[in-house]
Protein backbone atom coordinates (compact mmCIF):
# COMPACT_ATOMS: atom_id res chain seq x y z
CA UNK A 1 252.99 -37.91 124.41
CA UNK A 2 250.58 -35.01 124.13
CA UNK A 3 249.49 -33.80 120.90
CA UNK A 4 247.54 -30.73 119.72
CA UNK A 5 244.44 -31.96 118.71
CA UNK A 6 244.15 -29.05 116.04
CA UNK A 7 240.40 -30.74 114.43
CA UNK A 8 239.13 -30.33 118.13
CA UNK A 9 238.66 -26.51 118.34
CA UNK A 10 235.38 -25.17 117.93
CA UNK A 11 234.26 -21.91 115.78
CA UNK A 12 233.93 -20.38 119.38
CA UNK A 13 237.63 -21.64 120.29
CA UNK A 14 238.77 -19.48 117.27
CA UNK A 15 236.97 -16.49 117.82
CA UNK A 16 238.41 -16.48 121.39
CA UNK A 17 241.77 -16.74 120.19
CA UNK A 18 240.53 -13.81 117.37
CA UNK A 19 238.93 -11.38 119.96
CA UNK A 20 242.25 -11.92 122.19
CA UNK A 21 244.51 -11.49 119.28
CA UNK A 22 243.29 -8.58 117.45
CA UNK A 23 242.61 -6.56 120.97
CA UNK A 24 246.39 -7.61 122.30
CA UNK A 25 247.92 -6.52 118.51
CA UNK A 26 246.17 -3.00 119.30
CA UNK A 27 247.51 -2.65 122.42
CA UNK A 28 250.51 -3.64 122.11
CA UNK A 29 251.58 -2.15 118.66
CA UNK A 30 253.85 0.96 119.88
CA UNK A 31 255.31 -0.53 123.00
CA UNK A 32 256.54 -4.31 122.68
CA UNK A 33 259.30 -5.02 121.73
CA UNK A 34 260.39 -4.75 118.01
CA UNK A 35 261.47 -8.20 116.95
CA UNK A 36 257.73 -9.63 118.73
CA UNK A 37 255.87 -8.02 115.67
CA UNK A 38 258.57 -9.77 113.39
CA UNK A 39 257.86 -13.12 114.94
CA UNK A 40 254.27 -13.20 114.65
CA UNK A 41 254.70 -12.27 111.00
CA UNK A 42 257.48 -14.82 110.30
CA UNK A 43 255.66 -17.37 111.61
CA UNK A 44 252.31 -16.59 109.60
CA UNK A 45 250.44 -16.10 112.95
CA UNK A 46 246.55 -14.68 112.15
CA UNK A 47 244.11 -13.28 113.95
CA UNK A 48 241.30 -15.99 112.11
CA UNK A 49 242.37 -18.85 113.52
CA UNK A 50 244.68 -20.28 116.35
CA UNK A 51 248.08 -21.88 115.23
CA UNK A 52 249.08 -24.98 114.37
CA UNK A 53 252.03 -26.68 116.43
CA UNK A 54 253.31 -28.58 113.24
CA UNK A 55 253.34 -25.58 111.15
CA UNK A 56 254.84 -23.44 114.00
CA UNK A 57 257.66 -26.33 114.34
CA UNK A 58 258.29 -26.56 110.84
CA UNK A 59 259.23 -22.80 110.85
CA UNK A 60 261.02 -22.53 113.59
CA UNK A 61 263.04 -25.24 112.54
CA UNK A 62 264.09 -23.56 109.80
CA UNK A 63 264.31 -19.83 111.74
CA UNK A 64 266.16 -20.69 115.24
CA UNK A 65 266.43 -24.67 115.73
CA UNK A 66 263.89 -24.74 118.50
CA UNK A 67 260.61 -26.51 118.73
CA UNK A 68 257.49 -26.76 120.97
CA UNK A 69 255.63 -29.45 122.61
CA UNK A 70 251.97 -29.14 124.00
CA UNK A 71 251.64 -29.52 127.73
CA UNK A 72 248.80 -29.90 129.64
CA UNK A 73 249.31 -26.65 131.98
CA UNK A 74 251.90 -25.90 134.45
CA UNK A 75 254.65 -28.46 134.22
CA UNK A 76 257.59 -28.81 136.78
CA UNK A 77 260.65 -26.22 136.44
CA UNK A 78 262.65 -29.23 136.55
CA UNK A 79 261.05 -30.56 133.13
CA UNK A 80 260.85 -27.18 131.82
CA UNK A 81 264.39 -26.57 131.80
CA UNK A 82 265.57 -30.45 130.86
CA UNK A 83 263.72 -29.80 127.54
CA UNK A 84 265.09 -26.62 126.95
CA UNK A 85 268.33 -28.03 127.13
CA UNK A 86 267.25 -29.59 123.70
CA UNK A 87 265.70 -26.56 122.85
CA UNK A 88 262.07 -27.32 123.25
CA UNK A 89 259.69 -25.23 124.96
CA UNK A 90 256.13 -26.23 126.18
CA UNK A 91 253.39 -24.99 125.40
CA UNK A 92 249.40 -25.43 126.25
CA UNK A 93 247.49 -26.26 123.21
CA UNK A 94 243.92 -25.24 125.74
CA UNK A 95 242.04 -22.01 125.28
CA UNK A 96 240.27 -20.04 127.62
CA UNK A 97 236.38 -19.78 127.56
CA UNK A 98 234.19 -16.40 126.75
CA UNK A 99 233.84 -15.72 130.05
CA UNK A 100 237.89 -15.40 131.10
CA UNK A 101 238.84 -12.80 128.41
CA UNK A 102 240.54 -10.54 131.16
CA UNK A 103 241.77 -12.61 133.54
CA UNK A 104 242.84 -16.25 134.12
CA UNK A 105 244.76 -17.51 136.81
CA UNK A 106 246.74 -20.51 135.12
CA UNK A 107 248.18 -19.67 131.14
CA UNK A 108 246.35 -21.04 128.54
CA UNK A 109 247.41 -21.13 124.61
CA UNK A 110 247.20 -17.56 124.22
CA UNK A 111 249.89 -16.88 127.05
CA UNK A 112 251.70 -19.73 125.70
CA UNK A 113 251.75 -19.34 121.86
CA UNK A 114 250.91 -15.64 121.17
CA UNK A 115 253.21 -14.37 124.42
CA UNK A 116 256.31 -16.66 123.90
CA UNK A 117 256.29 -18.11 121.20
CA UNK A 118 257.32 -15.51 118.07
CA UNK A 119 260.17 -14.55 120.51
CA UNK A 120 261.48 -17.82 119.76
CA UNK A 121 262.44 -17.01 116.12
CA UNK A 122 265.03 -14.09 118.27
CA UNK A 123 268.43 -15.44 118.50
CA UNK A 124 269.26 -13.38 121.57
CA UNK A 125 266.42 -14.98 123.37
CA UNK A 126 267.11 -18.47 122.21
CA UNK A 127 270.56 -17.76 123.36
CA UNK A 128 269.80 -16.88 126.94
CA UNK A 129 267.08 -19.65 127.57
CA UNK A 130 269.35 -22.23 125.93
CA UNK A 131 272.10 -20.66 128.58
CA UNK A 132 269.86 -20.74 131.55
CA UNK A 133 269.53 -24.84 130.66
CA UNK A 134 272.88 -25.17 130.19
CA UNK A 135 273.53 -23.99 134.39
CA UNK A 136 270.69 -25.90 135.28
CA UNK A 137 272.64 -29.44 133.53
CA UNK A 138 275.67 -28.25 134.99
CA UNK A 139 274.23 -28.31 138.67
CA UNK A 140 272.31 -31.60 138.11
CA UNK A 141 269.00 -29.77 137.90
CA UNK A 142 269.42 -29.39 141.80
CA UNK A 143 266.01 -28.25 143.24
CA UNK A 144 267.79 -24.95 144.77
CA UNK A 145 269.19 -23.84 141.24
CA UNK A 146 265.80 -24.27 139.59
CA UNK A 147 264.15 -22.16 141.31
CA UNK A 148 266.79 -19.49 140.84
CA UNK A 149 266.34 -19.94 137.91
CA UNK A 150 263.30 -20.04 137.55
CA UNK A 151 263.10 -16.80 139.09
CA UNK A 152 265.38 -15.24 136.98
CA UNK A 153 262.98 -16.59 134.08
CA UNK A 154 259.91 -15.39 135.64
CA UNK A 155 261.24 -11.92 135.91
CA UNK A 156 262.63 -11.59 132.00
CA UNK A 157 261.13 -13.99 129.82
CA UNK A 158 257.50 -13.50 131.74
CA UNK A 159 257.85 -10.04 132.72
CA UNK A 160 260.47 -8.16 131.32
CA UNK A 161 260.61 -4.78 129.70
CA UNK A 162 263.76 -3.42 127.67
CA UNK A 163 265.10 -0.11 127.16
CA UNK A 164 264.79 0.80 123.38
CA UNK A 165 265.26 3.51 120.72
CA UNK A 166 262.14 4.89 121.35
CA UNK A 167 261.17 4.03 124.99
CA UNK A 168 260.73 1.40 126.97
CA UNK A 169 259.71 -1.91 125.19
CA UNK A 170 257.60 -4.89 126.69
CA UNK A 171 259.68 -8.62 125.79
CA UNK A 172 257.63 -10.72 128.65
CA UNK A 173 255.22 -12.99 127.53
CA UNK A 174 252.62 -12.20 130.57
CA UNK A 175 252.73 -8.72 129.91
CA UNK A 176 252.40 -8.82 126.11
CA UNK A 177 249.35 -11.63 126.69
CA UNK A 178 247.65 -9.11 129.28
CA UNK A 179 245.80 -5.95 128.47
CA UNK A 180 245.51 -5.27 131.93
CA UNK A 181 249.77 -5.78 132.79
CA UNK A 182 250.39 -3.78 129.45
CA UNK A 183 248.97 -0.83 130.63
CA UNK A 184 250.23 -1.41 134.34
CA UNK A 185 253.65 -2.04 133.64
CA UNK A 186 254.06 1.32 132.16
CA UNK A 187 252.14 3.65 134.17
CA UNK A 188 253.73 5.33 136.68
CA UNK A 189 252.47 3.42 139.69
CA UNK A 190 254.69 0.24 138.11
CA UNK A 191 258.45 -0.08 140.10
CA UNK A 192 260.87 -0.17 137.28
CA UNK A 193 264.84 -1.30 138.20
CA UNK A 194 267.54 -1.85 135.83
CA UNK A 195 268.31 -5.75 135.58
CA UNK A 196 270.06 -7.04 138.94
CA UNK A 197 270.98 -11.19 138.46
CA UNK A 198 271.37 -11.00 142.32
CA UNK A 199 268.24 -9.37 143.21
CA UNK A 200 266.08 -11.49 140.71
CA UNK A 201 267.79 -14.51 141.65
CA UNK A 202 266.45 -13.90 145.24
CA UNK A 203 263.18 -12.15 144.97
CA UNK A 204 259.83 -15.27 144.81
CA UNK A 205 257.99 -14.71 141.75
CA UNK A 206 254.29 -13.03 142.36
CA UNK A 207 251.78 -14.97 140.48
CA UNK A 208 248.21 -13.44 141.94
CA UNK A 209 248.55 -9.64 140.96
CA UNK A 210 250.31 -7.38 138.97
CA UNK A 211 254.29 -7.47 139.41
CA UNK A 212 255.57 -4.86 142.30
CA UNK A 213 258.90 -4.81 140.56
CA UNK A 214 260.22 -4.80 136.81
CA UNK A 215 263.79 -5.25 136.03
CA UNK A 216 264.78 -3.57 132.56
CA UNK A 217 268.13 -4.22 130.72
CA UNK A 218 269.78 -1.86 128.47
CA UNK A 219 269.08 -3.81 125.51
CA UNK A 220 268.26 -7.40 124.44
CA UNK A 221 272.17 -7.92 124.35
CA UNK A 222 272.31 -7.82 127.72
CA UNK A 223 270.26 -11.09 128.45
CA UNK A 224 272.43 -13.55 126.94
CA UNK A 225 275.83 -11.29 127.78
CA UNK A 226 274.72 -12.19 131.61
CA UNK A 227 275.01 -15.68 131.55
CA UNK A 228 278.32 -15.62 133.15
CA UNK A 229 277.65 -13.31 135.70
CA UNK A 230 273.83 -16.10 136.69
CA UNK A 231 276.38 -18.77 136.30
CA UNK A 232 278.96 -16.93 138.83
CA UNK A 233 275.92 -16.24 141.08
CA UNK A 234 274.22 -19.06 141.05
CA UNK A 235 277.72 -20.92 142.26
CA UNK A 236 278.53 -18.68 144.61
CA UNK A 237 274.99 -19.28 146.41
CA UNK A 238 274.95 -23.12 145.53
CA UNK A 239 277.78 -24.42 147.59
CA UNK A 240 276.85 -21.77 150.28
CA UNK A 241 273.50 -23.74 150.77
């Protein structure tokens, strides 16, 4: 089983993840979404030094029930969702050289830990990724339903905005770990839709530019309230294939 090897990072490994960290904080401070500041500070995250799985785990244990477990880099949807099932998410325990500070084309730790993870310690977001494993179970982790899944994933937990209070909020983990995506998302060149489970359910994720479509719900409510209507979907277009 893979382990973070926490004595293995280098000085320059944790000035990466400080240069990254303090420059995403800036950004990021008046448009993500509320409960993301709230998670970095419950779970001690700093910008000196990259976290520790064990001390992550032992607070989220205590927060929300889940855990992580270091990956090497993509894993298989499949996997992905079979873990989640037992509420465990994966995460890369690898940072990104000097050099790739604005653009990498497979997530490294910062994606991983500093996107996802302090949305972890949000019950509504536990909620709806424990739900989303729960239909995958159900339907035998049938290759078809993954990837709708998956999709439906891609285009919340990686790239979603919310409607909030005081604007619209960024909740995706590849927009809140990307200066560039922050600032794209909410310009107005960015397509913005209100959340459609049948659309996203259809539409191939887009992994080599910037999103051409982001799906906003009303609120953070509205993610696990929509369970039935993936699981309803996701039937429906199941036994027609």
């Amino acid at each position: 089983m893979l382990r973070q090897n926490y004595s293995a990072y280098t000085a320059a490994d944790h000035h990466t993840w400080s240069v990254l960290f303090n420059r995403q904080v800036k950004k990021i401070k008046e448009v993500a979404y509320p409960d993301f500041e709230t998670g970095l500070s419950k779970l001690g995250f700093r910008a000196s030094y990259i976290p520790d799985f064990k001390r992550i785990n032992k607070k989220l244990e205590t927060l929300t029930g889940w855990q992580i477990y270091a990956v090497p880099g993509l894993i298989d949807n499949r996997f992905f969702f079979e873990k989640m099932l037992h509420r465990k998410f994966g995460a890369t325990t690898w940072i990104r050289k000097p050099g790739q500070l604005n653009y990498l084309e497979e997530p490294d730790m910062f994606h991983d830990v500093f996107g996802h993870i302090p949305l972890l310690t949000d019950p509504l977001i536990c909620d709806f990724l424990h739900g989303l494993a729960e239909i995958a179970a159900k339907h035998g982790y049938a290759d078809t339903v993954v990837e709708m899944l998956a999709r439906l994933y891609w285009y919340t937990i990686e790239f979603g905005l919310v409607k909030g209070n005081a604007g619209l909020k960024i909740y995706g983990a590849g927009i809140l770990s990307s200066i560039g995506e922050t600032d794209f998302c909410l310009s107005e060149k960015a397509n913005r839709v209100p959340l459609d489970i049948e659309t996203i359910i259809a539409k191939p994720v887009i992994k080599d530019k910037f999103q051409d479509c982001y799906f906003v719900p009303d609120s953070m409510r509205q993610l696990p309230a929509s369970l039935p209507v993936v699981s309803e979907k996701i039937n429906t277009l199941s036994y027609a294939s």
